[in-house]
N, C-alpha and C. Protein backbone atom coordinates (compact mmCIF):
# COMPACT_ATOMS: atom_id res chain seq x y z
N UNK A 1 87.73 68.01 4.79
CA UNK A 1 89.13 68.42 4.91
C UNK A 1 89.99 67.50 4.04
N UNK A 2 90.82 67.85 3.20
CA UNK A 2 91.87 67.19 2.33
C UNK A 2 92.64 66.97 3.08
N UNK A 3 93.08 65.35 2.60
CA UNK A 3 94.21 64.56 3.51
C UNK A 3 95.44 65.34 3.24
N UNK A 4 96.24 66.12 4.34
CA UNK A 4 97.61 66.59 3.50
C UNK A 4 98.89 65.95 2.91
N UNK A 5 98.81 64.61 2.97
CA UNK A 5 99.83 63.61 2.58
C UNK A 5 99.01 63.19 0.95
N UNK A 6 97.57 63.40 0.63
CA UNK A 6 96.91 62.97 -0.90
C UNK A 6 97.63 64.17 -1.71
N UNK A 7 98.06 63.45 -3.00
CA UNK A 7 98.62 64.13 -4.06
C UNK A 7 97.27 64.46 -4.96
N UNK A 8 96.60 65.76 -5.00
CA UNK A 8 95.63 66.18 -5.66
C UNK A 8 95.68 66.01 -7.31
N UNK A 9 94.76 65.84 -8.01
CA UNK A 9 94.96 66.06 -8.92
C UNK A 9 94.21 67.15 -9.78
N UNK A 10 95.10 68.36 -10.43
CA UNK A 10 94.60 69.37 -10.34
C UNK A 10 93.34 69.49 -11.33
N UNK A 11 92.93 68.98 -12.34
CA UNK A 11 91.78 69.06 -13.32
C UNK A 11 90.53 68.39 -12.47
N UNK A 12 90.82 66.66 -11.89
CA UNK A 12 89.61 66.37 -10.97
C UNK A 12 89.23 66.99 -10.28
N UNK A 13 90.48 67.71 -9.07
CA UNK A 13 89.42 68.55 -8.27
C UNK A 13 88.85 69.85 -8.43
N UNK A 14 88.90 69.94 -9.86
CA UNK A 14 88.14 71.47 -10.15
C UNK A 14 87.09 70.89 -11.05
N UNK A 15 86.88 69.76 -11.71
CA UNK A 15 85.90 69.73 -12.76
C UNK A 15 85.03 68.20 -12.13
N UNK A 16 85.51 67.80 -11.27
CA UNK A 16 85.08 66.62 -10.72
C UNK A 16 84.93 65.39 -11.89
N UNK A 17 83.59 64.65 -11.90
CA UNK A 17 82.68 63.91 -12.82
C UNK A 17 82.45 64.63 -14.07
N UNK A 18 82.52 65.52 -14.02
CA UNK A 18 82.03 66.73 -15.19
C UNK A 18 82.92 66.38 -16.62
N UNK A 19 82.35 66.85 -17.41
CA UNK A 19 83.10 66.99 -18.81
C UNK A 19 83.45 68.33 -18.53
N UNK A 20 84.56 68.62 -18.85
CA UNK A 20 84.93 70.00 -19.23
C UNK A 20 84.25 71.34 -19.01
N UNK A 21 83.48 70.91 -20.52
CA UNK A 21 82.64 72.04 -21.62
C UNK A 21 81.74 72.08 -20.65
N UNK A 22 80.99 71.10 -19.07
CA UNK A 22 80.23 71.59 -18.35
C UNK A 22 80.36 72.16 -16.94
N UNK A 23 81.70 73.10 -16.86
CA UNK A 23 82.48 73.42 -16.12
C UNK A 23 81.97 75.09 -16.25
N UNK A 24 81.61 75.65 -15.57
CA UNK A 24 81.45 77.54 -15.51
C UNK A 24 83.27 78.34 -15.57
N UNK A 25 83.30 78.51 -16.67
CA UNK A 25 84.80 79.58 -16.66
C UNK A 25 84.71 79.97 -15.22
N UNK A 26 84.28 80.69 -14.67
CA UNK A 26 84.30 81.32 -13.91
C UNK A 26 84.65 80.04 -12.61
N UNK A 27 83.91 79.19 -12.76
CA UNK A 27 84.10 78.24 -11.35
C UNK A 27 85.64 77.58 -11.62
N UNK A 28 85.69 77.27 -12.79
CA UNK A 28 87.46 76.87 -12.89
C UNK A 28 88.41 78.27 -12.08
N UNK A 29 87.98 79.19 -12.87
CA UNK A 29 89.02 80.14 -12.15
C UNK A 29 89.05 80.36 -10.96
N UNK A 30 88.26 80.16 -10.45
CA UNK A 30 87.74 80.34 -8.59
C UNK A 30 88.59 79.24 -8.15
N UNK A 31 88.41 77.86 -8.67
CA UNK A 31 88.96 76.52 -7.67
C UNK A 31 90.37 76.43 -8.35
N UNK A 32 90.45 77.10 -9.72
CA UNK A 32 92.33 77.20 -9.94
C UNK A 32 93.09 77.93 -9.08
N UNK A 33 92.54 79.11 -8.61
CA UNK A 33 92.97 80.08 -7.66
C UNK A 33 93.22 79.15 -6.71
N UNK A 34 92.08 79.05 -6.04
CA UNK A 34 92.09 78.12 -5.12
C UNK A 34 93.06 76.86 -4.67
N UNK A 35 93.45 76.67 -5.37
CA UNK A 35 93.96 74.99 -5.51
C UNK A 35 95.67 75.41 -5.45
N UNK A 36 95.84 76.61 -6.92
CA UNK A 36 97.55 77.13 -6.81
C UNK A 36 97.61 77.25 -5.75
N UNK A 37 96.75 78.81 -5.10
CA UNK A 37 97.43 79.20 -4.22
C UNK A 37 97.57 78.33 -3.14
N UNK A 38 96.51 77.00 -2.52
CA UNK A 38 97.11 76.45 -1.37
C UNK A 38 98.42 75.37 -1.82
N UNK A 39 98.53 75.28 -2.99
CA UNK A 39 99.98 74.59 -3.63
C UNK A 39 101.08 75.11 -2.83
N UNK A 40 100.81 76.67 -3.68
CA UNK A 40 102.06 77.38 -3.48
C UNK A 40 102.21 77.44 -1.97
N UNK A 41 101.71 77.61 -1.05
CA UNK A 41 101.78 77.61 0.16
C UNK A 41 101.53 76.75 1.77
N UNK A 42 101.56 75.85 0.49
CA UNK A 42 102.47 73.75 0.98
C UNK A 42 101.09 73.17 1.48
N UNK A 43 99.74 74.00 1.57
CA UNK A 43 98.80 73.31 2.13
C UNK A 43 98.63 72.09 1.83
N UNK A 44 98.41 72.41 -0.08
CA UNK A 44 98.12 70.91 -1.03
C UNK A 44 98.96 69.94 -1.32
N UNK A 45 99.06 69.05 -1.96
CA UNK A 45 100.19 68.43 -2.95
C UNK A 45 99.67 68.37 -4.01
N UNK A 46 100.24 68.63 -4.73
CA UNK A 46 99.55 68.32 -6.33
C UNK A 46 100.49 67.42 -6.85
N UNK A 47 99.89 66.02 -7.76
CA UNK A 47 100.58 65.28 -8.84
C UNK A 47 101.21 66.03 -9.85
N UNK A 48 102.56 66.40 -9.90
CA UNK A 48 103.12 67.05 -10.38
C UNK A 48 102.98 67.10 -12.42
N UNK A 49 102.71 65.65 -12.33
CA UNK A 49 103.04 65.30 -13.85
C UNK A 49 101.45 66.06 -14.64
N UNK A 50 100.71 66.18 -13.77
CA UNK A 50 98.89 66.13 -13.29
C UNK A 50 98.90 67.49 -13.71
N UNK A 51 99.65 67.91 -12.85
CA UNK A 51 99.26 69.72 -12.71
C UNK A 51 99.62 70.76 -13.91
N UNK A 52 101.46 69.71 -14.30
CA UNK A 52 101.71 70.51 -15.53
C UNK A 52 100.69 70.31 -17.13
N UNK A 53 100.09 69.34 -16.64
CA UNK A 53 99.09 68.83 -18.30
C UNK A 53 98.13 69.72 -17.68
N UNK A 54 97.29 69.60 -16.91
CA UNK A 54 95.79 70.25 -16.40
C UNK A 54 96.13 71.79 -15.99
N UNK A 55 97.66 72.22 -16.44
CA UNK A 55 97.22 73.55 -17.07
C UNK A 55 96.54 74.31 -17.87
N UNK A 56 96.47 73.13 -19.12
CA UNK A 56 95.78 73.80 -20.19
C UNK A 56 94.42 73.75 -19.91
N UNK A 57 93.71 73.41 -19.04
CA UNK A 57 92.24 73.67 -18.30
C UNK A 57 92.23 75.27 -17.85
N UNK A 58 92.95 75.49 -17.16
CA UNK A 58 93.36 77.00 -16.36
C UNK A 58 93.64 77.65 -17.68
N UNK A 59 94.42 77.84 -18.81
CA UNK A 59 94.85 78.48 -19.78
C UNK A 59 93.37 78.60 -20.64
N UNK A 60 92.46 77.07 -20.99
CA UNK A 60 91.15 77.46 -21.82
C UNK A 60 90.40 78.37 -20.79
N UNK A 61 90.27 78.00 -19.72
CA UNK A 61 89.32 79.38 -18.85
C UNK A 61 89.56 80.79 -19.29
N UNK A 62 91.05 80.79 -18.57
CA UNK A 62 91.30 82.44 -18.86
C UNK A 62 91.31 83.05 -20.27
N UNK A 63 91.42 82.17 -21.43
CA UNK A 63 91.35 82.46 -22.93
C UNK A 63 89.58 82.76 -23.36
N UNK A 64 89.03 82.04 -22.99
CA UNK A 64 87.58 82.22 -22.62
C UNK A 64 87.23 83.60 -21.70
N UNK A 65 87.88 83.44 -20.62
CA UNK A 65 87.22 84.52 -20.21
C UNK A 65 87.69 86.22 -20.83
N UNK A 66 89.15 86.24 -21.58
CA UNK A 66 89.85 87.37 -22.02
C UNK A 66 88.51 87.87 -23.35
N UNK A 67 88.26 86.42 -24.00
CA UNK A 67 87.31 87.02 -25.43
C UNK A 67 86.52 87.87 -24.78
N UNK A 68 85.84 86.92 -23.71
CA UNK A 68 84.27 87.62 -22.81
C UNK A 68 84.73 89.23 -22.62
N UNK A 69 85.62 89.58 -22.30
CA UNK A 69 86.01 90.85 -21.43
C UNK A 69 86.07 91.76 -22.65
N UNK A 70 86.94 91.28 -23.94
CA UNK A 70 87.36 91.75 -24.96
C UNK A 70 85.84 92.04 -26.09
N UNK A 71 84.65 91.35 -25.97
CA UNK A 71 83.24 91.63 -26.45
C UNK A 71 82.81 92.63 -25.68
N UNK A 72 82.77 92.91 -24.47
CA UNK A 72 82.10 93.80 -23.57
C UNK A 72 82.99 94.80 -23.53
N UNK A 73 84.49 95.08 -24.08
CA UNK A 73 85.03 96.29 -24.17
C UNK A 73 84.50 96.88 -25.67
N UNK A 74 84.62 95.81 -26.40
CA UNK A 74 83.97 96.34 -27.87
C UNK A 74 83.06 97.00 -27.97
N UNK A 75 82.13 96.20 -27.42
CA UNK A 75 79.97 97.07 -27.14
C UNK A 75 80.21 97.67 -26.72
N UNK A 76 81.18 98.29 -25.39
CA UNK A 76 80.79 99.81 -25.00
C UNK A 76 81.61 100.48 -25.60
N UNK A 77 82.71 100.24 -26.82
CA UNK A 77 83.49 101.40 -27.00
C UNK A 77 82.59 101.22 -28.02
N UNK A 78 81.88 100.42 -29.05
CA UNK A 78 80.61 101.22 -30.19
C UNK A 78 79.39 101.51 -29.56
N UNK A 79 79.23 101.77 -28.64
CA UNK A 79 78.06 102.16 -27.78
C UNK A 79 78.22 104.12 -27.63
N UNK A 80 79.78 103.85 -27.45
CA UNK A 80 80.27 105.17 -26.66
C UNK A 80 80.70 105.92 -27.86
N UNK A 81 80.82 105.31 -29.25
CA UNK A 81 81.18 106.01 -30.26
C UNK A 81 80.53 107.40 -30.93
């Protein structure tokens, strides 16, 4: 259980020990979800100064995951051609 008075910090607690690049897109987006939404709804605290930099973690995921989506619309629309 997270202390509710600890100011989280939003990149550690999604990538831990990890480098980055050994982070699953997919698991960032799960514990970004995760993490905003109990922000937004006072569960968490987040280090404010923390959260606005360790956006661009949340922004490389979803840019990553848009190509992924954007290859697999390609193959099936020349699949379907």
């Amino acid at each position: 259980m997270t202390d509710p008075e600890r100011e989280l910090n939003f990149a550690r607690e999604i990538i831990g020990q990890r480098g980055y690049r050994d982070v699953p897109t997919d698991e960032v987006l799960r514990e970004a979800e995760r993490l905003l939404n109990g922000w937004m709804a006072g569960d968490f605290r987040m280090e404010r100064p923390k959260l606005y930099d360790h956006y661009a973690l949340l922004l490389l995921a979803l840019l990553q995951k848009n190509r992924e989506l954007e290859m697999r619309v390609e193959a099936l629309e020349q699949r379907n051609a």
